[in-house]
PDB file of N, CA and C in Angstrom:
ATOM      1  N   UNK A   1      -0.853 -11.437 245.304  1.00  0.00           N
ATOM      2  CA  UNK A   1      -0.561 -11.938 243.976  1.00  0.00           C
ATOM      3  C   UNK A   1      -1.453 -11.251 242.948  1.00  0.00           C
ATOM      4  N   UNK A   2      -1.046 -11.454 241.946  1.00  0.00           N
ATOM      5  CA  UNK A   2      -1.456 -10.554 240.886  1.00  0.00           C
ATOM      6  C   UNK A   2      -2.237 -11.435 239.878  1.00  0.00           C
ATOM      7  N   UNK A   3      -3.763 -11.621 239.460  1.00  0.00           N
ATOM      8  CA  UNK A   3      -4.234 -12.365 239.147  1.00  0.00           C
ATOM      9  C   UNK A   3      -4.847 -11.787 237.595  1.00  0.00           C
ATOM     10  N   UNK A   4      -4.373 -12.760 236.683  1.00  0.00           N
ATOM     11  CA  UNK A   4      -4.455 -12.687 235.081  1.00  0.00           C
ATOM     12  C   UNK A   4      -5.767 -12.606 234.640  1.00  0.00           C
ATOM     13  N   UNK A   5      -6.520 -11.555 234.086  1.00  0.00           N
ATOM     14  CA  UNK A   5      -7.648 -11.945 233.413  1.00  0.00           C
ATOM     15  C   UNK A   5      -7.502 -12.067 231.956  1.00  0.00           C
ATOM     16  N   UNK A   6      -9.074 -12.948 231.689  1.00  0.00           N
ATOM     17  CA  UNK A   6      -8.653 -13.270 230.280  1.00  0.00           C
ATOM     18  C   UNK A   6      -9.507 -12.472 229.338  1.00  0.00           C
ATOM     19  N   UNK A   7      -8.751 -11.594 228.401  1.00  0.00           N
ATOM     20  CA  UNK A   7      -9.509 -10.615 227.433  1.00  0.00           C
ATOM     21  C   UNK A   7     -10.802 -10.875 227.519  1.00  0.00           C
ATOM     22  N   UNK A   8     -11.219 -12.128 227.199  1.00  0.00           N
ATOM     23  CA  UNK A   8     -12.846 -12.257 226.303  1.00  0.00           C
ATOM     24  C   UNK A   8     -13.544 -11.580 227.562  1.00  0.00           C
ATOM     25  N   UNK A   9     -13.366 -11.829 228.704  1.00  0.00           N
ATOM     26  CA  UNK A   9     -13.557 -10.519 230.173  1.00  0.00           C
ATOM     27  C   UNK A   9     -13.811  -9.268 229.960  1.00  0.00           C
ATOM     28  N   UNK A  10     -13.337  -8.462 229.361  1.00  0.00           N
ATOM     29  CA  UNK A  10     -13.080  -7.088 229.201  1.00  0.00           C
ATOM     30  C   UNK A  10     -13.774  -6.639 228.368  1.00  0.00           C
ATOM     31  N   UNK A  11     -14.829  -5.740 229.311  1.00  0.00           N
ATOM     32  CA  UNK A  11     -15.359  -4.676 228.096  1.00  0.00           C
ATOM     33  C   UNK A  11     -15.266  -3.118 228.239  1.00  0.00           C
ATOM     34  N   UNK A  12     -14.760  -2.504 227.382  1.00  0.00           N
ATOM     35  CA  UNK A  12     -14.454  -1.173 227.329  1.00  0.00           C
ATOM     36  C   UNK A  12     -15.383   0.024 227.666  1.00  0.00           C
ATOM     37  N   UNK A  13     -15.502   0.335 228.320  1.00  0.00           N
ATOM     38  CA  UNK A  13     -16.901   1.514 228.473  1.00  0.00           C
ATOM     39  C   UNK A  13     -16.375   3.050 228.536  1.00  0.00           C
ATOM     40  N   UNK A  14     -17.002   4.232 227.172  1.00  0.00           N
ATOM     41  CA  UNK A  14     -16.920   5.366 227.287  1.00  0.00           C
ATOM     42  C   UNK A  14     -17.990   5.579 228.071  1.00  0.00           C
ATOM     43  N   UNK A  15     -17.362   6.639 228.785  1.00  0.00           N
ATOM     44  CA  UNK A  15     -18.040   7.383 230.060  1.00  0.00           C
ATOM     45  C   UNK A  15     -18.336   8.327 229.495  1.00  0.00           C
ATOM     46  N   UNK A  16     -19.409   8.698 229.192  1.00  0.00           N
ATOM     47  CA  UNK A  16     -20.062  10.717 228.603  1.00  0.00           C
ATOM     48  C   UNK A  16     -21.038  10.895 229.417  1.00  0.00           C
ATOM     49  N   UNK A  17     -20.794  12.099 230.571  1.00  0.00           N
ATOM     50  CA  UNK A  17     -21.945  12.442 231.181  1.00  0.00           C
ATOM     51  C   UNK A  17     -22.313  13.779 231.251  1.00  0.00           C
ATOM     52  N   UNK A  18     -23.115  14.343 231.655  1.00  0.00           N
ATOM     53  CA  UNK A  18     -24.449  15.540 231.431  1.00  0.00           C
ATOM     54  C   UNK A  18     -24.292  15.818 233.046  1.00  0.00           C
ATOM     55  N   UNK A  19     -25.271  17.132 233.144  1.00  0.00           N
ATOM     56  CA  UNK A  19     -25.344  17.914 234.335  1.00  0.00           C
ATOM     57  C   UNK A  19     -27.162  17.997 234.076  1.00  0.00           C
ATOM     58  N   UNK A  20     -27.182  17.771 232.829  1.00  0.00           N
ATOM     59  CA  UNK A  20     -28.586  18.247 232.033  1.00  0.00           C
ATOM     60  C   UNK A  20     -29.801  17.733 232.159  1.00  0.00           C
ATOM     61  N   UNK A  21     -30.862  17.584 233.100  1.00  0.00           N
ATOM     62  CA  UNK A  21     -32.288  17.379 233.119  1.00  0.00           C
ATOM     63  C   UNK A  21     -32.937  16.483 231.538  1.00  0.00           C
ATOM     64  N   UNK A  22     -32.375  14.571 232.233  1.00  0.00           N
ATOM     65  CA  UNK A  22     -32.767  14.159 230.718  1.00  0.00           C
ATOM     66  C   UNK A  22     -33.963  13.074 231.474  1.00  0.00           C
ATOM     67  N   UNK A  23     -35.391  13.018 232.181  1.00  0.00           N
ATOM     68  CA  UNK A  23     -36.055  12.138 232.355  1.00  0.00           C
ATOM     69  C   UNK A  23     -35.981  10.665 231.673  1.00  0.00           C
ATOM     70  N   UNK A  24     -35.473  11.319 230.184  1.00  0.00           N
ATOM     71  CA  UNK A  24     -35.744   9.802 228.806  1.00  0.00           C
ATOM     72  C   UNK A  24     -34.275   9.683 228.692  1.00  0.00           C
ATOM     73  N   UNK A  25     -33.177   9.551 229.546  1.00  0.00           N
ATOM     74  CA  UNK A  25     -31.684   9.310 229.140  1.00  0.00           C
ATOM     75  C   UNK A  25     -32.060   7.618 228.344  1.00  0.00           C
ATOM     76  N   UNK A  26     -31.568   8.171 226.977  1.00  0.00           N
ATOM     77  CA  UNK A  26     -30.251   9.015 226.758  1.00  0.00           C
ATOM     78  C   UNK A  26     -30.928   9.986 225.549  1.00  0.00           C
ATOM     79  N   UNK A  27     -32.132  10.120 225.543  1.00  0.00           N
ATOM     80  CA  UNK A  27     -32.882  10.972 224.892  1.00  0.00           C
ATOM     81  C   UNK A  27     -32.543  12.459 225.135  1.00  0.00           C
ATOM     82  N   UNK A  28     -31.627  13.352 224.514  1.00  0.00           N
ATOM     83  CA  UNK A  28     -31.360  14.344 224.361  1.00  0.00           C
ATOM     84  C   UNK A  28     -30.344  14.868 224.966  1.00  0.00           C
ATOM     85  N   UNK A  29     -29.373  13.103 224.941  1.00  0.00           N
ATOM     86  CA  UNK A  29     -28.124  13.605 225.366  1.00  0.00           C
ATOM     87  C   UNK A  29     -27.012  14.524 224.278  1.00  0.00           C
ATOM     88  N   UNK A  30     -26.076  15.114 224.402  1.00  0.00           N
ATOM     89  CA  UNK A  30     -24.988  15.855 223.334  1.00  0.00           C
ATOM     90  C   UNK A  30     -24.003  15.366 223.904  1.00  0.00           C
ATOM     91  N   UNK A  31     -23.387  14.759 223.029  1.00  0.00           N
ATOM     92  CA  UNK A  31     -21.467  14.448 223.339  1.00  0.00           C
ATOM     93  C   UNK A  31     -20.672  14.550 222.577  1.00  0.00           C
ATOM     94  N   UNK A  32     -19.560  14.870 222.916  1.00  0.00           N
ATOM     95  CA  UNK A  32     -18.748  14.515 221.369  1.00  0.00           C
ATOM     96  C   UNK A  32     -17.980  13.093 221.402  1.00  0.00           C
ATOM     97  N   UNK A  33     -17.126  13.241 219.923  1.00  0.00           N
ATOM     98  CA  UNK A  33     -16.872  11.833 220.567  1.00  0.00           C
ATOM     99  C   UNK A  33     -15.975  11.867 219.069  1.00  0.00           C
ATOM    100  N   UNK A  34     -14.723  10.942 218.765  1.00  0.00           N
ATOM    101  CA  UNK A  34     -13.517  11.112 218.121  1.00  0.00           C
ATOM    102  C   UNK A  34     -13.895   9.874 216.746  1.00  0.00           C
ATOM    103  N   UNK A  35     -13.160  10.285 215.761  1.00  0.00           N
ATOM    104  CA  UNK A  35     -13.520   8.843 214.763  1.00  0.00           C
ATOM    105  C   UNK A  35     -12.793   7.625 215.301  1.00  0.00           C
ATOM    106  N   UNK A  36     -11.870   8.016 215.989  1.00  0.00           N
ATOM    107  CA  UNK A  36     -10.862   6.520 216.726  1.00  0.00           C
ATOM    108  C   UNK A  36     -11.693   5.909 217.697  1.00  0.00           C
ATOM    109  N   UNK A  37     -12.730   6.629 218.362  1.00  0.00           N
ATOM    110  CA  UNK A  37     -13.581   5.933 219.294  1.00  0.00           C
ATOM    111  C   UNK A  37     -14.743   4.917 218.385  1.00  0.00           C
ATOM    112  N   UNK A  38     -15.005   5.847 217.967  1.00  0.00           N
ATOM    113  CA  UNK A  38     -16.187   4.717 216.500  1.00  0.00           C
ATOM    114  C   UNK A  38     -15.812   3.691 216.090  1.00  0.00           C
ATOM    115  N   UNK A  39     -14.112   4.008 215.425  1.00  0.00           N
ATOM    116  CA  UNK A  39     -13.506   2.782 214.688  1.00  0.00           C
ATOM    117  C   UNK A  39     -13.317   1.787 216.059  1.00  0.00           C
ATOM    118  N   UNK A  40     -12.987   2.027 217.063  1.00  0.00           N
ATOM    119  CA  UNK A  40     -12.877   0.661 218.119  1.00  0.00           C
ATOM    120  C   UNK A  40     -13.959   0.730 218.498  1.00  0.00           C
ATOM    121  N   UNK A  41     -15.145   1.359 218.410  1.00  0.00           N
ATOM    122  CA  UNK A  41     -16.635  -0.020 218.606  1.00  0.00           C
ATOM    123  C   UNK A  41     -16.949  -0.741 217.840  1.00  0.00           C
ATOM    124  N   UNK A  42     -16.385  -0.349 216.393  1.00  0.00           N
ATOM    125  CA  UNK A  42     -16.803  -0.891 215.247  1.00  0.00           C
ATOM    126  C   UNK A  42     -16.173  -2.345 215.596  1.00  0.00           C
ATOM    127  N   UNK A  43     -15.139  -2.237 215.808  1.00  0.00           N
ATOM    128  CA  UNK A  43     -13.663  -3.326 215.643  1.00  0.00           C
ATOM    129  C   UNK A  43     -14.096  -4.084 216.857  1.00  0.00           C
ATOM    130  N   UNK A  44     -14.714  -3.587 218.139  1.00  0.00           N
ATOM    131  CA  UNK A  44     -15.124  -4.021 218.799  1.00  0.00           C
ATOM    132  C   UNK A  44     -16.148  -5.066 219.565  1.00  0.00           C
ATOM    133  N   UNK A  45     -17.215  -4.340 218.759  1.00  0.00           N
ATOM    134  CA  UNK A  45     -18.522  -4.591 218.982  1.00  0.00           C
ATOM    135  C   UNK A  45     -18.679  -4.808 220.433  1.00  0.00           C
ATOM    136  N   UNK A  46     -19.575  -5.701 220.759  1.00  0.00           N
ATOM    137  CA  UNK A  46     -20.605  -6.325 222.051  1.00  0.00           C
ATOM    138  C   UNK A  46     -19.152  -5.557 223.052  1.00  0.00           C
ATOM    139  N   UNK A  47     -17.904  -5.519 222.924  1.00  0.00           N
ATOM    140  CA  UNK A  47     -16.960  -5.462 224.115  1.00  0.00           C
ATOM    141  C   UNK A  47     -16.685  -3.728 223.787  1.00  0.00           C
ATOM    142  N   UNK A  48     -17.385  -2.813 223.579  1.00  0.00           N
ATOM    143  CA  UNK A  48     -17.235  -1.694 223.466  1.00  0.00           C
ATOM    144  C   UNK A  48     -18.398  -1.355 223.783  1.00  0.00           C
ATOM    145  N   UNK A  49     -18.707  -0.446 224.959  1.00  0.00           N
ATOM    146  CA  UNK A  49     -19.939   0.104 225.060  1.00  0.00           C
ATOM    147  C   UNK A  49     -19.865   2.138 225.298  1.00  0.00           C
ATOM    148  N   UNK A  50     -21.314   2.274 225.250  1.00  0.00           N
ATOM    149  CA  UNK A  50     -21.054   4.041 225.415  1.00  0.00           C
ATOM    150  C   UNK A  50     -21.956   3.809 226.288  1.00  0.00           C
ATOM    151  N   UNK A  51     -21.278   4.608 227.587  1.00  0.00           N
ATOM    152  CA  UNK A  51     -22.528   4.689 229.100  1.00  0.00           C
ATOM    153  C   UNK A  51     -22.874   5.998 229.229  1.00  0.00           C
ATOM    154  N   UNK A  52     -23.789   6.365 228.728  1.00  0.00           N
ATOM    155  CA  UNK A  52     -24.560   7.994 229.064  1.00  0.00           C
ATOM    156  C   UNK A  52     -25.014   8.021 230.505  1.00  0.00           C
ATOM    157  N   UNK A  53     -24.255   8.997 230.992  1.00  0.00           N
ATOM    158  CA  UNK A  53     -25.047   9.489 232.554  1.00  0.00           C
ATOM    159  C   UNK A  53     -25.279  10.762 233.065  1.00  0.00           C
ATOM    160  N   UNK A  54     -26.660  11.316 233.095  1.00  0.00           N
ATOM    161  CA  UNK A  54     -26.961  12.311 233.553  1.00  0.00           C
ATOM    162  C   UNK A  54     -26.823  12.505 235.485  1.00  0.00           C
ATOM    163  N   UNK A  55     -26.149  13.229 236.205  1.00  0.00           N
ATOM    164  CA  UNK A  55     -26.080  13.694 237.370  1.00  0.00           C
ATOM    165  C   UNK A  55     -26.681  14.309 237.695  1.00  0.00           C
ATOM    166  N   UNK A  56     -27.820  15.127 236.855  1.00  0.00           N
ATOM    167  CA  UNK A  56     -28.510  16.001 237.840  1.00  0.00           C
ATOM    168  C   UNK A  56     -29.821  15.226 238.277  1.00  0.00           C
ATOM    169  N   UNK A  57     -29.961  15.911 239.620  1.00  0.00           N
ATOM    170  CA  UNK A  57     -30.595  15.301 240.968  1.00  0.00           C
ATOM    171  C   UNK A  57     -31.789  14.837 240.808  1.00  0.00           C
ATOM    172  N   UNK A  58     -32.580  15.566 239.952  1.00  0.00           N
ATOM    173  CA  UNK A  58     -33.946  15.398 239.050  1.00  0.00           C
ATOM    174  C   UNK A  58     -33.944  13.948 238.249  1.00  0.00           C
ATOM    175  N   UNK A  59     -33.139  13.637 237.659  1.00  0.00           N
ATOM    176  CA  UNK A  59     -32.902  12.592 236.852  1.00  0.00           C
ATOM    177  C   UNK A  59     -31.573  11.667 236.717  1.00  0.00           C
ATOM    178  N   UNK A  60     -30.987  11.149 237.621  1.00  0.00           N
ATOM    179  CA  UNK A  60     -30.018  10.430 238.304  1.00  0.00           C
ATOM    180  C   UNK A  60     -30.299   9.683 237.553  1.00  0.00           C
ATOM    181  N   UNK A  61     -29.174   8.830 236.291  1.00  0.00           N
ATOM    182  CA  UNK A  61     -29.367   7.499 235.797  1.00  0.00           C
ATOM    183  C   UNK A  61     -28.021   7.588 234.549  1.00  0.00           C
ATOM    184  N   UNK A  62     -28.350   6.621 234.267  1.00  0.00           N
ATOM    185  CA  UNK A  62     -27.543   5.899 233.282  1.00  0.00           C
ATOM    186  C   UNK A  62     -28.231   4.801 232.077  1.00  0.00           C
ATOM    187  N   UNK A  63     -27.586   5.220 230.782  1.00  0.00           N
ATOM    188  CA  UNK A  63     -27.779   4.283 229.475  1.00  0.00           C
ATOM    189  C   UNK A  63     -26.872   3.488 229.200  1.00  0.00           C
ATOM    190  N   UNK A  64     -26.200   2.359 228.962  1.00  0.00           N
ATOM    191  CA  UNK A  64     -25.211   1.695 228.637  1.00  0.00           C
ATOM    192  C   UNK A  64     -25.594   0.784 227.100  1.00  0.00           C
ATOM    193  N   UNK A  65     -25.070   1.670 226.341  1.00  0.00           N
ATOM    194  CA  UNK A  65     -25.295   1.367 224.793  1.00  0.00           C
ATOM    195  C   UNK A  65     -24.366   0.890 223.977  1.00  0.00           C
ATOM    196  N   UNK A  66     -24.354  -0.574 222.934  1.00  0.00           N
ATOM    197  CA  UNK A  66     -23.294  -0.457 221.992  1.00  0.00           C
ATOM    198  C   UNK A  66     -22.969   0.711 221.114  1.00  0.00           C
ATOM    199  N   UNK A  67     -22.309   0.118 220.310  1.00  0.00           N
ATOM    200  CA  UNK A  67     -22.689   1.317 219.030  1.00  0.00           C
ATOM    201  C   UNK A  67     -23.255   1.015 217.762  1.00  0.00           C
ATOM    202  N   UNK A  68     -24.109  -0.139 217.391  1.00  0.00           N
ATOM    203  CA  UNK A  68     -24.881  -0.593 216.894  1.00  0.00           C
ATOM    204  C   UNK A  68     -26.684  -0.016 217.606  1.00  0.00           C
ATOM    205  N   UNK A  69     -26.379  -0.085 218.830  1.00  0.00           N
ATOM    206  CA  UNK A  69     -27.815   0.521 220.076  1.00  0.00           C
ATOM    207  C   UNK A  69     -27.449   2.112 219.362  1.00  0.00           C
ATOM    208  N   UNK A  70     -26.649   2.989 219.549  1.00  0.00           N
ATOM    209  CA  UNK A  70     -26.316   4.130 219.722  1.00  0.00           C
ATOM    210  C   UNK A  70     -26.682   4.771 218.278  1.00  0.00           C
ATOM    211  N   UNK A  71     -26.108   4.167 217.418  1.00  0.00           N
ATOM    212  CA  UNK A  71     -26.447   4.409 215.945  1.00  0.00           C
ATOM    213  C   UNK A  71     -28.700   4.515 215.694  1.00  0.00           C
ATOM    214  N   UNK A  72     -28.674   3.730 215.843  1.00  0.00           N
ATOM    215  CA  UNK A  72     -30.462   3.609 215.701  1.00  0.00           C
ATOM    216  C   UNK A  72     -30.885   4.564 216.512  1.00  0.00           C
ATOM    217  N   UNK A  73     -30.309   5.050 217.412  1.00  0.00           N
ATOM    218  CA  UNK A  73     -31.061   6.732 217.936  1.00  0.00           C
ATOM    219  C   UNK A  73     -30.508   7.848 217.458  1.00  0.00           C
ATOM    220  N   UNK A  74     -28.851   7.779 216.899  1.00  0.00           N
ATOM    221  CA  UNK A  74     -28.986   8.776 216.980  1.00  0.00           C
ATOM    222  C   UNK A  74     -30.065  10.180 215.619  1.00  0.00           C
ATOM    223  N   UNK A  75     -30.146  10.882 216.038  1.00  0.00           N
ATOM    224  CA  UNK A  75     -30.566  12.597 215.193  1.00  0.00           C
ATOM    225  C   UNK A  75     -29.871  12.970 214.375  1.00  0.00           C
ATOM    226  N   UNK A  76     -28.336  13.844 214.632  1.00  0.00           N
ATOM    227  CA  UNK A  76     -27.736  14.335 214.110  1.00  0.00           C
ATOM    228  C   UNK A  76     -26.502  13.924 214.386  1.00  0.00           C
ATOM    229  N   UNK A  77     -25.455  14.102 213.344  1.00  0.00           N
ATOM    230  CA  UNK A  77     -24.146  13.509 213.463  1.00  0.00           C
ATOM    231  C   UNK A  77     -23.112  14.443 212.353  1.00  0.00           C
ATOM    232  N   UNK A  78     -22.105  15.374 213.099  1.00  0.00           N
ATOM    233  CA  UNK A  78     -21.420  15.814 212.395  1.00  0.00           C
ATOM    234  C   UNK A  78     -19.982  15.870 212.881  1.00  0.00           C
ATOM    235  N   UNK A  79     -19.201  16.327 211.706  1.00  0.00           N
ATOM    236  CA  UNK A  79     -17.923  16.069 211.875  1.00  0.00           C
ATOM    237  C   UNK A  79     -17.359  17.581 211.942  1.00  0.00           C
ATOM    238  N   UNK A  80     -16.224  17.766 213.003  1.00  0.00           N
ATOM    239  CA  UNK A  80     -15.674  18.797 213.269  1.00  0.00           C
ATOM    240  C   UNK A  80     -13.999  18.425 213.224  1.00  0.00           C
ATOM    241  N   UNK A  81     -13.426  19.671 212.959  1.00  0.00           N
ATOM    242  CA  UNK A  81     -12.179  19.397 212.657  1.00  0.00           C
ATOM    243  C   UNK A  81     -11.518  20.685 213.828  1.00  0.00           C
ATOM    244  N   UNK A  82     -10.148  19.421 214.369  1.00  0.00           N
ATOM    245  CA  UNK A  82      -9.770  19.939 215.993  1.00  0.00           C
ATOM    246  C   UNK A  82      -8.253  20.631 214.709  1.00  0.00           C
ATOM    247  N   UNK A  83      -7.743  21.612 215.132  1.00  0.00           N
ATOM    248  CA  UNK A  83      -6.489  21.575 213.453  1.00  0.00           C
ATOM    249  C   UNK A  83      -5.924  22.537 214.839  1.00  0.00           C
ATOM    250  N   UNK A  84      -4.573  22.188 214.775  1.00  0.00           N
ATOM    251  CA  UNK A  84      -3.078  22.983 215.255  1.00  0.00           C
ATOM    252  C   UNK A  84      -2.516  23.168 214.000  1.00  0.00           C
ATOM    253  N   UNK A  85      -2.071  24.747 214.506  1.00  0.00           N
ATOM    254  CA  UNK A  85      -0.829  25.208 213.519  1.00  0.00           C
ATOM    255  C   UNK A  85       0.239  25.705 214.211  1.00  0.00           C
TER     256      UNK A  85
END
């Protein structure tokens, strides 16, 4: 049988991970990341998270951040434009 969960349950997690030697994850992680993803943490909050995970062997781990957490670290933040013609 197929068993119903109930929204307030569900929280959304972007997955962005690294190959990259980060001891302080999520300290000097790089990702990109879309304005539609922002606008649903915004819209989101507490049920939207961003999970940073570095794989390399040296530093195996994971950050699991809102985007209220994510905002107060980040450095730099710019906008790029993806354009088809």
């Amino acid at each position: 049988s197929i068993e119903l969960y109930d929204f307030e349950d569900i929280v959304l997690v972007e997955l962005k991970t690294t190959k990259k030697k980060l001891p302080k994850l999520p300290k000097g992680f790089f990702f990109g990341a879309t304005e539609s993803e922002f606008q649903l943490a915004r819209l989101l909050k507490e049920k939207y998270k961003f999970c940073f995970v570095s794989i390399h062997e040296e530093s195996l781990s994971y950050s699991l951040l809102t985007l209220d957490e994510l905002e107060k670290i980040i450095k730099t933040k710019r906008i790029q434009y993806q354009i088809n013609l």
